[in-house]
C-alpha atoms as a PDB file:
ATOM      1  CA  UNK A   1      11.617   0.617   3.861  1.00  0.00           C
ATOM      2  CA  UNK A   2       9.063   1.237   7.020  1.00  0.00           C
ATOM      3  CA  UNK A   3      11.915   3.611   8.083  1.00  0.00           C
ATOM      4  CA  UNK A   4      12.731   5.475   5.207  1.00  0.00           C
ATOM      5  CA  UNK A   5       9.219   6.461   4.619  1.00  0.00           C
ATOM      6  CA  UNK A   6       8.955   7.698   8.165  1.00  0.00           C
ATOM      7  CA  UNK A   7      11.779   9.613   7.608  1.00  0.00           C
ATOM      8  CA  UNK A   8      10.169  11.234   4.433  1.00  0.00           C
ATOM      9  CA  UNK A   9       6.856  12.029   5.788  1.00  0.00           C
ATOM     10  CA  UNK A  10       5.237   8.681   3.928  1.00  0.00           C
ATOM     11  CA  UNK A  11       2.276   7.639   5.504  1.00  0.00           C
ATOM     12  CA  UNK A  12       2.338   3.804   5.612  1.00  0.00           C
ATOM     13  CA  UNK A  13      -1.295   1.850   6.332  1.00  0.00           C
ATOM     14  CA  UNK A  14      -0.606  -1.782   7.032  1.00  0.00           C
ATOM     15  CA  UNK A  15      -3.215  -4.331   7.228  1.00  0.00           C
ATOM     16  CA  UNK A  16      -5.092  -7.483   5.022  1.00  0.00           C
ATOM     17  CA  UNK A  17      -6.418  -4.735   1.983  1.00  0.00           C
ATOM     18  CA  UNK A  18      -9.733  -5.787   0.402  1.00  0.00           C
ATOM     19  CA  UNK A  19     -10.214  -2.908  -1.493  1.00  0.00           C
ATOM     20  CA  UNK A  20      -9.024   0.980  -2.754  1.00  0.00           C
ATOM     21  CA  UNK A  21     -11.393   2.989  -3.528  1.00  0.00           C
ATOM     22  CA  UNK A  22     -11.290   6.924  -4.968  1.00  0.00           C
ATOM     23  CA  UNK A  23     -13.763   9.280  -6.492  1.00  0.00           C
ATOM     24  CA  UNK A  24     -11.057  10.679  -8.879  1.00  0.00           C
ATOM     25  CA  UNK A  25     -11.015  13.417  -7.129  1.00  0.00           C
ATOM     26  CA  UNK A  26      -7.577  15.523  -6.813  1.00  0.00           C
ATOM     27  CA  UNK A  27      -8.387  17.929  -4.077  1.00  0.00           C
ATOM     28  CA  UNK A  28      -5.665  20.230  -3.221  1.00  0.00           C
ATOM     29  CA  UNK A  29      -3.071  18.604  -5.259  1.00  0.00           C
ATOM     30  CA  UNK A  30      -3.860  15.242  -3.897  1.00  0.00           C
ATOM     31  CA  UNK A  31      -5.501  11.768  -4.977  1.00  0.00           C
ATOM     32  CA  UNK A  32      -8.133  11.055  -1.467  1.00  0.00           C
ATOM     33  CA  UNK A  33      -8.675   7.143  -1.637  1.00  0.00           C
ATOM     34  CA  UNK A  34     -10.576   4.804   0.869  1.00  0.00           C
ATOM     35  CA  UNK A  35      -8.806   1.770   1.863  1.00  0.00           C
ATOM     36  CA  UNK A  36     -10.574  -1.216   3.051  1.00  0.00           C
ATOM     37  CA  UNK A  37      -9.772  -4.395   5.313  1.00  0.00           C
ATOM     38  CA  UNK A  38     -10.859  -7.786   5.700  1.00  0.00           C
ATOM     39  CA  UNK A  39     -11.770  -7.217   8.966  1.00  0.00           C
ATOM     40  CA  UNK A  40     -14.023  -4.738   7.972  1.00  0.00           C
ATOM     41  CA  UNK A  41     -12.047  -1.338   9.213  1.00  0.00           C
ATOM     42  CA  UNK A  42     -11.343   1.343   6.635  1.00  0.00           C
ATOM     43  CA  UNK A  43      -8.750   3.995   6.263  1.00  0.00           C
ATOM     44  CA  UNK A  44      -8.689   7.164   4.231  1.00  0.00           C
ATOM     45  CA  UNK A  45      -5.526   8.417   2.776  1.00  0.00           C
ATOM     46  CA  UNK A  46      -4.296  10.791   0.605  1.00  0.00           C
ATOM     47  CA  UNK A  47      -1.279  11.874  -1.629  1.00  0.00           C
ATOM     48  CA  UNK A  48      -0.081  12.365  -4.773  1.00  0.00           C
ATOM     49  CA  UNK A  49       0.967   8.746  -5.449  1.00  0.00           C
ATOM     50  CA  UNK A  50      -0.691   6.163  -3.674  1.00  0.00           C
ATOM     51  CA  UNK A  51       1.536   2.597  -3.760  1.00  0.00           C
ATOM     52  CA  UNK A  52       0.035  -0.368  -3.050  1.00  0.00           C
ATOM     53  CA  UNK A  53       2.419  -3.721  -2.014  1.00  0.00           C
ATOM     54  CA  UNK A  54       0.943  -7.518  -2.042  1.00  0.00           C
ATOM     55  CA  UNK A  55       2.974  -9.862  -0.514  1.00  0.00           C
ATOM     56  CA  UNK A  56       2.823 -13.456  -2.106  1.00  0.00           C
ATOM     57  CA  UNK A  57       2.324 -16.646   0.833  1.00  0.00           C
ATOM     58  CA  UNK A  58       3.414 -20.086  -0.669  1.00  0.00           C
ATOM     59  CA  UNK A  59       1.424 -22.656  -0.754  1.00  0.00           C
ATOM     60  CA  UNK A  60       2.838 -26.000  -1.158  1.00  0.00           C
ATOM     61  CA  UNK A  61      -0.246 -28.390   0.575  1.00  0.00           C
ATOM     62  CA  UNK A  62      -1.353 -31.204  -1.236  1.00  0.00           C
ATOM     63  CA  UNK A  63       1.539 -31.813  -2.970  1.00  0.00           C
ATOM     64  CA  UNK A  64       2.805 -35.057  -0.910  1.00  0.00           C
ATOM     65  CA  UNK A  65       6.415 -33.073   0.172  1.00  0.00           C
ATOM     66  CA  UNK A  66       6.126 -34.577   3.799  1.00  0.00           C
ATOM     67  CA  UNK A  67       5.769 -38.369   2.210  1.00  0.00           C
ATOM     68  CA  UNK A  68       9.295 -38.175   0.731  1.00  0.00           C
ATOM     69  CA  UNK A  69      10.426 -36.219   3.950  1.00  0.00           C
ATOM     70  CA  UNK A  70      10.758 -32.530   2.860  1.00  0.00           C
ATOM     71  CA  UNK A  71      10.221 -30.428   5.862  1.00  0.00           C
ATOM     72  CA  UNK A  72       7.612 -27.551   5.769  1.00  0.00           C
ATOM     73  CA  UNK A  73       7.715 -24.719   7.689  1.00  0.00           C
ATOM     74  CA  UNK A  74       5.664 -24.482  11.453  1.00  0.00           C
ATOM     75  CA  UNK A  75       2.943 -22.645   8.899  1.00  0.00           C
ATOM     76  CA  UNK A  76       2.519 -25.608   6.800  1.00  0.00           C
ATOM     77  CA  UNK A  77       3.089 -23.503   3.681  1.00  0.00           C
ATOM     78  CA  UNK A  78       6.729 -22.719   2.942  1.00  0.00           C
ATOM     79  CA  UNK A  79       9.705 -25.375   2.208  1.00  0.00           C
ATOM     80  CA  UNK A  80      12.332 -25.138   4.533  1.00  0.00           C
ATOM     81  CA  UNK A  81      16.008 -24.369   3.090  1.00  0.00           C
ATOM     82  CA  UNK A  82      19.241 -23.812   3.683  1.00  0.00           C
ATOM     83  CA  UNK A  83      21.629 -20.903   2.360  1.00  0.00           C
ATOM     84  CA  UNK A  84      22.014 -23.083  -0.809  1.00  0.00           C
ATOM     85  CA  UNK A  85      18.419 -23.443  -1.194  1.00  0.00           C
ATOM     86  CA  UNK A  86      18.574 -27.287  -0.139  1.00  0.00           C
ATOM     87  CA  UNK A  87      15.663 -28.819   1.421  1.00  0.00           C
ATOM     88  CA  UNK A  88      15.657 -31.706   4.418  1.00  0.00           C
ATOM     89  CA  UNK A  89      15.782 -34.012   1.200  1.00  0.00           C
ATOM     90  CA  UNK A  90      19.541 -34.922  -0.764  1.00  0.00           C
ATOM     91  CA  UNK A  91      19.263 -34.010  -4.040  1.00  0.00           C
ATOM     92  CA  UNK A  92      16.015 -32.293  -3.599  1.00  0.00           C
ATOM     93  CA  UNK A  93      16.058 -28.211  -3.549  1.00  0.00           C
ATOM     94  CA  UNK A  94      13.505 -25.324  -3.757  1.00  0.00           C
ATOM     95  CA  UNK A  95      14.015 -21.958  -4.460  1.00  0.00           C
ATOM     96  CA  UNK A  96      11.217 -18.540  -5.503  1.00  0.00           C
ATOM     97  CA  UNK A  97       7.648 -18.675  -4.081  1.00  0.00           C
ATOM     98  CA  UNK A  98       7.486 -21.936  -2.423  1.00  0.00           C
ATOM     99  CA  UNK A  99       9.971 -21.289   0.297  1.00  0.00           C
ATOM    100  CA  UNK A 100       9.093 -17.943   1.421  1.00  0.00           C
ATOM    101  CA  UNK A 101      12.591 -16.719   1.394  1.00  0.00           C
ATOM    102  CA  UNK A 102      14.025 -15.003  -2.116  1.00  0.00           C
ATOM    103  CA  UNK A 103      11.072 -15.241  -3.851  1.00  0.00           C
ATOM    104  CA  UNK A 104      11.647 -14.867  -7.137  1.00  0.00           C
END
């Protein structure tokens, strides 16, 4: 995707967003919004559509996967699969949010 928005002209703004902020403004055509970032830096952009992607981080602590020995990632927060969505564990498989990878 980052390329085919360079290719169109699409301004992309990456960071940890806290906040988006506009004055409903539509100057020129154009929405003029303030982004700002957890680590405190802010960003003004405008367009005429302004799209705004979360990403989701599993989070599978505290749920006692290591004491029946299914592995975790380095991160400590995604189960580790194979291509057939089996964990280190027979029998035992994960699949959407928890594992990080085709997250449903």
């Amino acid at each position: 995707m980052e390329n085919v928005f360079e290719r169109e002209g699409i301004k992309r703004v990456k960071g940890r967003l806290q906040s988006v902020r506009t004055d409903g403004s539509f100057d020129s055509g154009k929405h003029i919004a303030t982004c700002s970032f957890s680590d405190g830096a802010t960003e003004t952009v405008e367009g005429d559509i302004l799209l705004v992607a979360v990403g989701r981080a599993p989070n599978v602590s505290n749920m006692g996967l290591e004491s029946v020995g299914v592995s975790i990632d380095q991160n400590g927060k995604g189960i580790i699969v194979d291509e057939k969505l089996r964990t280190s564990v027979k029998n035992i498989y994960a699949a959407g949010d928890c594992t990080g990878v085709r997250q449903l």
